[in-house]
C-alpha atoms as a PDB file:
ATOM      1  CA  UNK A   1     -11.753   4.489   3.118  1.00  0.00           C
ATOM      2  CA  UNK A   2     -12.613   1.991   0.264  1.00  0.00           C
ATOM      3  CA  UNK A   3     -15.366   4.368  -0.537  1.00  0.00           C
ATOM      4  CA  UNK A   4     -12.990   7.363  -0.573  1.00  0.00           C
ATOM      5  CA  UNK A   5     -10.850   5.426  -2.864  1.00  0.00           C
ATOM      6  CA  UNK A   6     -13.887   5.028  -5.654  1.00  0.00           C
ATOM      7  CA  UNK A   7     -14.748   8.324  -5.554  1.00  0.00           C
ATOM      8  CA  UNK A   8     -11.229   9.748  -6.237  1.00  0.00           C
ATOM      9  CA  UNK A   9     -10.906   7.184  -9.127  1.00  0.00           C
ATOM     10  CA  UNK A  10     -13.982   7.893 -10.248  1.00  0.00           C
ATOM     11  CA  UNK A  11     -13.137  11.878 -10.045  1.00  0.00           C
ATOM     12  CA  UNK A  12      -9.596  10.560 -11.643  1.00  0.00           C
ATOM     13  CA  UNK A  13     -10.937   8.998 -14.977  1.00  0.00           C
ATOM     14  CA  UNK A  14     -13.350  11.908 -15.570  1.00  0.00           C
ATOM     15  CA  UNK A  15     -10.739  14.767 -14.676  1.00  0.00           C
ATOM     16  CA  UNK A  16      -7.215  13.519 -14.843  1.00  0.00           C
ATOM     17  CA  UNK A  17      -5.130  16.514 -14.856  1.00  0.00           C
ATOM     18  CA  UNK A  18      -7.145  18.869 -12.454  1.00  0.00           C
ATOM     19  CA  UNK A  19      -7.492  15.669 -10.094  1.00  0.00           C
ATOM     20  CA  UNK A  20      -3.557  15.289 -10.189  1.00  0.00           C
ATOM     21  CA  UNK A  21      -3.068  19.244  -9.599  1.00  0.00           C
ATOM     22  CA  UNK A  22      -5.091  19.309  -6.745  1.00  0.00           C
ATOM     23  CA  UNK A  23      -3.549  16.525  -5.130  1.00  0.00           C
ATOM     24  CA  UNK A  24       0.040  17.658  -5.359  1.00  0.00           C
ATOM     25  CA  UNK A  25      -1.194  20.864  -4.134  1.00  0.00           C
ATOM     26  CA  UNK A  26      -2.731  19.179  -1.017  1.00  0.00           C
ATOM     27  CA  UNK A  27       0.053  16.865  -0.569  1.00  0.00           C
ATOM     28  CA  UNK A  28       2.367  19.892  -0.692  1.00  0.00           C
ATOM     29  CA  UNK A  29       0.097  21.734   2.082  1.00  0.00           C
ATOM     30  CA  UNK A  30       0.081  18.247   4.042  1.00  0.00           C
ATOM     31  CA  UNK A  31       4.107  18.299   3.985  1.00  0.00           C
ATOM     32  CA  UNK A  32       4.309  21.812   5.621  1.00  0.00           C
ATOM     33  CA  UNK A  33       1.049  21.132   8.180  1.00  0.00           C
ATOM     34  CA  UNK A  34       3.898  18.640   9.137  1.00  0.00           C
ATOM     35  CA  UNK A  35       6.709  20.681   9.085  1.00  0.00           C
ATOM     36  CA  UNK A  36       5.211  23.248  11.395  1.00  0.00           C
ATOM     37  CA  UNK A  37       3.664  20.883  13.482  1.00  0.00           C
ATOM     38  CA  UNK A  38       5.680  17.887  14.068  1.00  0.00           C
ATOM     39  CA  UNK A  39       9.251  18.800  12.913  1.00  0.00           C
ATOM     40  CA  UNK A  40       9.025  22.441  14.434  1.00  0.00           C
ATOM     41  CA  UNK A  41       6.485  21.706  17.264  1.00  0.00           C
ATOM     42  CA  UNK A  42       4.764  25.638  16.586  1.00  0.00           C
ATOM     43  CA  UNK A  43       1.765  24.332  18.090  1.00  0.00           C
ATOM     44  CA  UNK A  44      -1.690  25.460  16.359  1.00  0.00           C
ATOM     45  CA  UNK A  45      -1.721  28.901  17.756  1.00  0.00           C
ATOM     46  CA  UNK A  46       1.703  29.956  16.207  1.00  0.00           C
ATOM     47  CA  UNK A  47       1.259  28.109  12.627  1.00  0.00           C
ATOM     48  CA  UNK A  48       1.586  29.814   9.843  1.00  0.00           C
ATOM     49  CA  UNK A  49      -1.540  29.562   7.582  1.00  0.00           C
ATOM     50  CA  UNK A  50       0.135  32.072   5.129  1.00  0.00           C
ATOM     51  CA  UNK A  51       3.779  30.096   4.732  1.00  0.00           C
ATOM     52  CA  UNK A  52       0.856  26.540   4.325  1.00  0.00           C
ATOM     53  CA  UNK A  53      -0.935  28.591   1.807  1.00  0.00           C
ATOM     54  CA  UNK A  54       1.874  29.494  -0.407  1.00  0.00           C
ATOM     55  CA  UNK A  55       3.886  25.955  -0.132  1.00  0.00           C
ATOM     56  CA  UNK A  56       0.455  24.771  -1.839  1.00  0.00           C
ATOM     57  CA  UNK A  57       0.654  26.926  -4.202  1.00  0.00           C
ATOM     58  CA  UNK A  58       3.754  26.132  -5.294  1.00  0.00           C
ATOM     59  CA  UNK A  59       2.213  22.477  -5.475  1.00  0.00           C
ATOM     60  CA  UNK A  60      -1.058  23.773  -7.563  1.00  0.00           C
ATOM     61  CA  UNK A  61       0.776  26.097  -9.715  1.00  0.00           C
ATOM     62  CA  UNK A  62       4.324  24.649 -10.120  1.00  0.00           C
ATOM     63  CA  UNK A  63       4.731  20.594  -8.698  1.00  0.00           C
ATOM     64  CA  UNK A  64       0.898  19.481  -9.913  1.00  0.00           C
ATOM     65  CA  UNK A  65       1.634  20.662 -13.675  1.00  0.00           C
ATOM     66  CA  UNK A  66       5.108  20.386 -14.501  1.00  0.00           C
ATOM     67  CA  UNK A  67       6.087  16.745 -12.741  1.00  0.00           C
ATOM     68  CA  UNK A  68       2.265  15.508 -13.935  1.00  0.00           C
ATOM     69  CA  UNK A  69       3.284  16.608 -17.587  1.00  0.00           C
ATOM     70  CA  UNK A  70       6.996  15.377 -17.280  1.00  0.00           C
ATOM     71  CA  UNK A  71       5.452  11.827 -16.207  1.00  0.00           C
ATOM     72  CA  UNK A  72       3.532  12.017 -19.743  1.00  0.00           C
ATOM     73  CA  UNK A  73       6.399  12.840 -21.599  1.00  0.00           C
ATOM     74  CA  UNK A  74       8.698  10.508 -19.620  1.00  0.00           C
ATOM     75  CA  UNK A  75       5.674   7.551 -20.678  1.00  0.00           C
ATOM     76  CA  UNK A  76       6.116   8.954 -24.389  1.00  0.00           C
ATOM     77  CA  UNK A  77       9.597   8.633 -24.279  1.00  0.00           C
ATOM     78  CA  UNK A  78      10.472   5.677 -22.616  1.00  0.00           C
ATOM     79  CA  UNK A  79       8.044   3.217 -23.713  1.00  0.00           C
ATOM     80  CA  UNK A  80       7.463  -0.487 -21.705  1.00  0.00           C
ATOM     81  CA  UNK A  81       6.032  -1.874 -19.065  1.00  0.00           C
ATOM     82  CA  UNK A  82       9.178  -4.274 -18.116  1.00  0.00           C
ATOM     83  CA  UNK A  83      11.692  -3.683 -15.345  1.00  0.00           C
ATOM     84  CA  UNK A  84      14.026  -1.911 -17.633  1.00  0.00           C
ATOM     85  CA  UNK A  85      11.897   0.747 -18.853  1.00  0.00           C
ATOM     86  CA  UNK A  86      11.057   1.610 -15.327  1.00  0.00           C
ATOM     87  CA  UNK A  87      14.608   1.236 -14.520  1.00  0.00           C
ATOM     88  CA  UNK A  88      15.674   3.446 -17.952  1.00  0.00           C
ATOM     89  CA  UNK A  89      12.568   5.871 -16.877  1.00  0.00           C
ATOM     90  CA  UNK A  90      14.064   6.170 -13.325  1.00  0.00           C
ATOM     91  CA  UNK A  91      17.395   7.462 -14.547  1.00  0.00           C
ATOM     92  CA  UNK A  92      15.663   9.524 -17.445  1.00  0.00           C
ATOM     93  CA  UNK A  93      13.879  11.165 -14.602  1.00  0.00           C
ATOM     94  CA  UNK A  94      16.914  11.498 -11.901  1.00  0.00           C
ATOM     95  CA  UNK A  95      18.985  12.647 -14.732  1.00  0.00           C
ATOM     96  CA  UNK A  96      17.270  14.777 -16.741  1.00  0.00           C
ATOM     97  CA  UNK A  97      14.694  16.437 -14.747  1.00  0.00           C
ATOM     98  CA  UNK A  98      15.436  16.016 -11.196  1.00  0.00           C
ATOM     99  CA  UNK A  99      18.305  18.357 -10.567  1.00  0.00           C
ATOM    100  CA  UNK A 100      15.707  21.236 -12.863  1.00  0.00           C
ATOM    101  CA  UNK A 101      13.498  20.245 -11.284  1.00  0.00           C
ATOM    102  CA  UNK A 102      14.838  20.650  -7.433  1.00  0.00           C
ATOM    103  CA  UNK A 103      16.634  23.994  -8.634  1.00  0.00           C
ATOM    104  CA  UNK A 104      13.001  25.543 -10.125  1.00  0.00           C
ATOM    105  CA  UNK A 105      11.479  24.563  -6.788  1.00  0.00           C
ATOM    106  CA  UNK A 106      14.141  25.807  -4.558  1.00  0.00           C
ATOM    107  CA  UNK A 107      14.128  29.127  -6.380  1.00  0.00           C
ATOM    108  CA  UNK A 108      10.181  29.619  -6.561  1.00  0.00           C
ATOM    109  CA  UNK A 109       9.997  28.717  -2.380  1.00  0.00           C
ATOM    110  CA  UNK A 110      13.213  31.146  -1.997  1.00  0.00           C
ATOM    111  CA  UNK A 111      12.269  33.798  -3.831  1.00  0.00           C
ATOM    112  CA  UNK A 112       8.391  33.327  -2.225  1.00  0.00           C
ATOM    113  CA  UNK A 113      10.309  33.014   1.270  1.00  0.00           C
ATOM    114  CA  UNK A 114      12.961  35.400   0.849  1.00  0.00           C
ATOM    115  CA  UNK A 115      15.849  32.439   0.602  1.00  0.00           C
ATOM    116  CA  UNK A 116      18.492  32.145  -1.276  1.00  0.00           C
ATOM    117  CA  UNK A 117      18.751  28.977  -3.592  1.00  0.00           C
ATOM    118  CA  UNK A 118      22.300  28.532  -2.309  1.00  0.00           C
ATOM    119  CA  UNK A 119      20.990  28.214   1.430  1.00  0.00           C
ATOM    120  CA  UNK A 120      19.336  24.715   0.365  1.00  0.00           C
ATOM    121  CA  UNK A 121      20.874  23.383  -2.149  1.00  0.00           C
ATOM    122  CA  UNK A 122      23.847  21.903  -0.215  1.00  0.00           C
ATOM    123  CA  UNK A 123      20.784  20.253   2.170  1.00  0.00           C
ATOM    124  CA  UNK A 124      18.688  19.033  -0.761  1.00  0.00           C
ATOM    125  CA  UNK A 125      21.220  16.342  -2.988  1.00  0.00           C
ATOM    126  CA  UNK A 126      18.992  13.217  -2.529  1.00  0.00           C
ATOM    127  CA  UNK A 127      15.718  11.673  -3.890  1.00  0.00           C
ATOM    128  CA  UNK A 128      14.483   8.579  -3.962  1.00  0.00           C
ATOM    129  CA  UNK A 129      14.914   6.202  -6.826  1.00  0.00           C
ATOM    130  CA  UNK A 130      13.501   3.325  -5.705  1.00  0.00           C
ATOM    131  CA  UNK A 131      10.642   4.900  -5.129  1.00  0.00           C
ATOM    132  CA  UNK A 132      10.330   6.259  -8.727  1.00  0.00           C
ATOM    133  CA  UNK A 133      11.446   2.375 -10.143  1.00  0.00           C
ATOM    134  CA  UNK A 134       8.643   1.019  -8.725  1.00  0.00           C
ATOM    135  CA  UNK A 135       6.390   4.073  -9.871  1.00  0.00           C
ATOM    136  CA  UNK A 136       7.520   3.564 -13.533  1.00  0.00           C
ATOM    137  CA  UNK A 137       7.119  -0.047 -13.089  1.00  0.00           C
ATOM    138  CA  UNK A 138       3.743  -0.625 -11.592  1.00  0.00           C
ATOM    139  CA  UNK A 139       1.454   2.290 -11.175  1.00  0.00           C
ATOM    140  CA  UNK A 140      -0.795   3.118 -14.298  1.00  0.00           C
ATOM    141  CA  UNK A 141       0.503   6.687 -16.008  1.00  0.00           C
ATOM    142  CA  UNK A 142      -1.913   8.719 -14.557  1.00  0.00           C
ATOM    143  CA  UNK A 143      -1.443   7.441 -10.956  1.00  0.00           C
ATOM    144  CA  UNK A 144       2.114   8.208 -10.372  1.00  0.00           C
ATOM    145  CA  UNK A 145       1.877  11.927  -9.830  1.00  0.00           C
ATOM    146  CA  UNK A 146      -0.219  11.047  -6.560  1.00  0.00           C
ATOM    147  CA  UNK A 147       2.435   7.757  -5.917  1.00  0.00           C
ATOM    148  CA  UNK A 148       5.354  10.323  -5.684  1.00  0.00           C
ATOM    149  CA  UNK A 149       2.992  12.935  -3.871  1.00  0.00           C
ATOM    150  CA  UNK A 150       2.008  10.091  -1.109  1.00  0.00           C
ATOM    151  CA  UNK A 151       5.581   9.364  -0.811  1.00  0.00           C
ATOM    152  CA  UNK A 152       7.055  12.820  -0.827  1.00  0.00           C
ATOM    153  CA  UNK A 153       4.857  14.000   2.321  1.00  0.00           C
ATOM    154  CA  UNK A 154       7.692  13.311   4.276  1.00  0.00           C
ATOM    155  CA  UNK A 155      10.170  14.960   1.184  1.00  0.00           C
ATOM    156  CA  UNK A 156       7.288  18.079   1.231  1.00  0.00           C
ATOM    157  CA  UNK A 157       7.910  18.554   4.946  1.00  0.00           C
ATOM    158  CA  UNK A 158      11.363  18.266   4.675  1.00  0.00           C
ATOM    159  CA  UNK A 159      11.504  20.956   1.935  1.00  0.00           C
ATOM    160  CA  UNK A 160       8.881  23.064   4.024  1.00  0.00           C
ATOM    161  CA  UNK A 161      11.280  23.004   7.141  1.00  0.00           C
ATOM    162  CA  UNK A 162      14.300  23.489   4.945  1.00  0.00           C
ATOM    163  CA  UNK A 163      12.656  26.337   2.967  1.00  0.00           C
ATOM    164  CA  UNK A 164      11.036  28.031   5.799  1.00  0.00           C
ATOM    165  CA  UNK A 165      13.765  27.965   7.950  1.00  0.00           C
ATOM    166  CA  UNK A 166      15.366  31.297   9.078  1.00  0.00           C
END
């Protein structure tokens, strides 16, 4: 695992960007792999490889990009490594770009699932700001894309089910 570790921050300080898009992507794909297979208990023979494929596309194309380049100009406009610029960064983000954010997502996986936005936005009101204070607040810049992606498996799978569900 340590070994793992070194090679992604290895791969991380030599390709920054495409490192973070891939693992949002994959973290996305991990979220519905648990969606189908722990929330909705398909079983292997009736999961959906194409529903996978296209929730991580919405990660490589959509989540990867826009939340990685939010984070840089959330760390260009809130500047500070104290408490209250990750608290201040926190509500910046909450504010500001989570409700676009959630909306842009929920009507990219409706309109690639044939949902309406309306169907889960009512289901889809809370994030997780403590989460995000202690991403501003201790992880380096180019780390917190993956922080939030670690942590938002479970959000991802939530989503998936939500998104997916008919």
């Amino acid at each position: 695992m340590a070994g793992l570790w070194r090679s992604y921050q290895v791969l991380m300080a030599k390709r920054p960007w495409t490192v973070q898009i891939i693992t949002a992507g994959s973290l996305v794909g991990v979220g519905d792999v648990i969606s189908q297979q722990l929330i909705e208990r398909r079983g292997l023979a009736n999961h959906s490889m194409r529903r996978t494929a296209k929730m991580m596309s919405i990660g490589f194309f959509f989540v990867g990009p826009v939340v990685g380049g939010w984070y840089k100009v959330l760390d260009k406009l809130v500047t500070g490594g104290t408490g209250g610029a990750a608290l201040k960064k926190m509500l910046v983000d909450q504010v500001c770009f989570a409700p676009c954010f959630l909306g842009a997502f929920l009507g990219i996986s409706g309109a690639l699932n044939g949902l309406t936005v309306e169907q889960n936005v009512t289901k889809l009101k809370r994030l997780w700001p403590p989460v995000q204070i202690a991403n501003f607040y201790f992880i380096p810049l180019h780390h917190r894309l993956a922080v939030v992606q670690i942590v938002a498996v479970a959000w991802n799978s939530y989503l998936s089910w939500k998104a997916n569900k008919m």
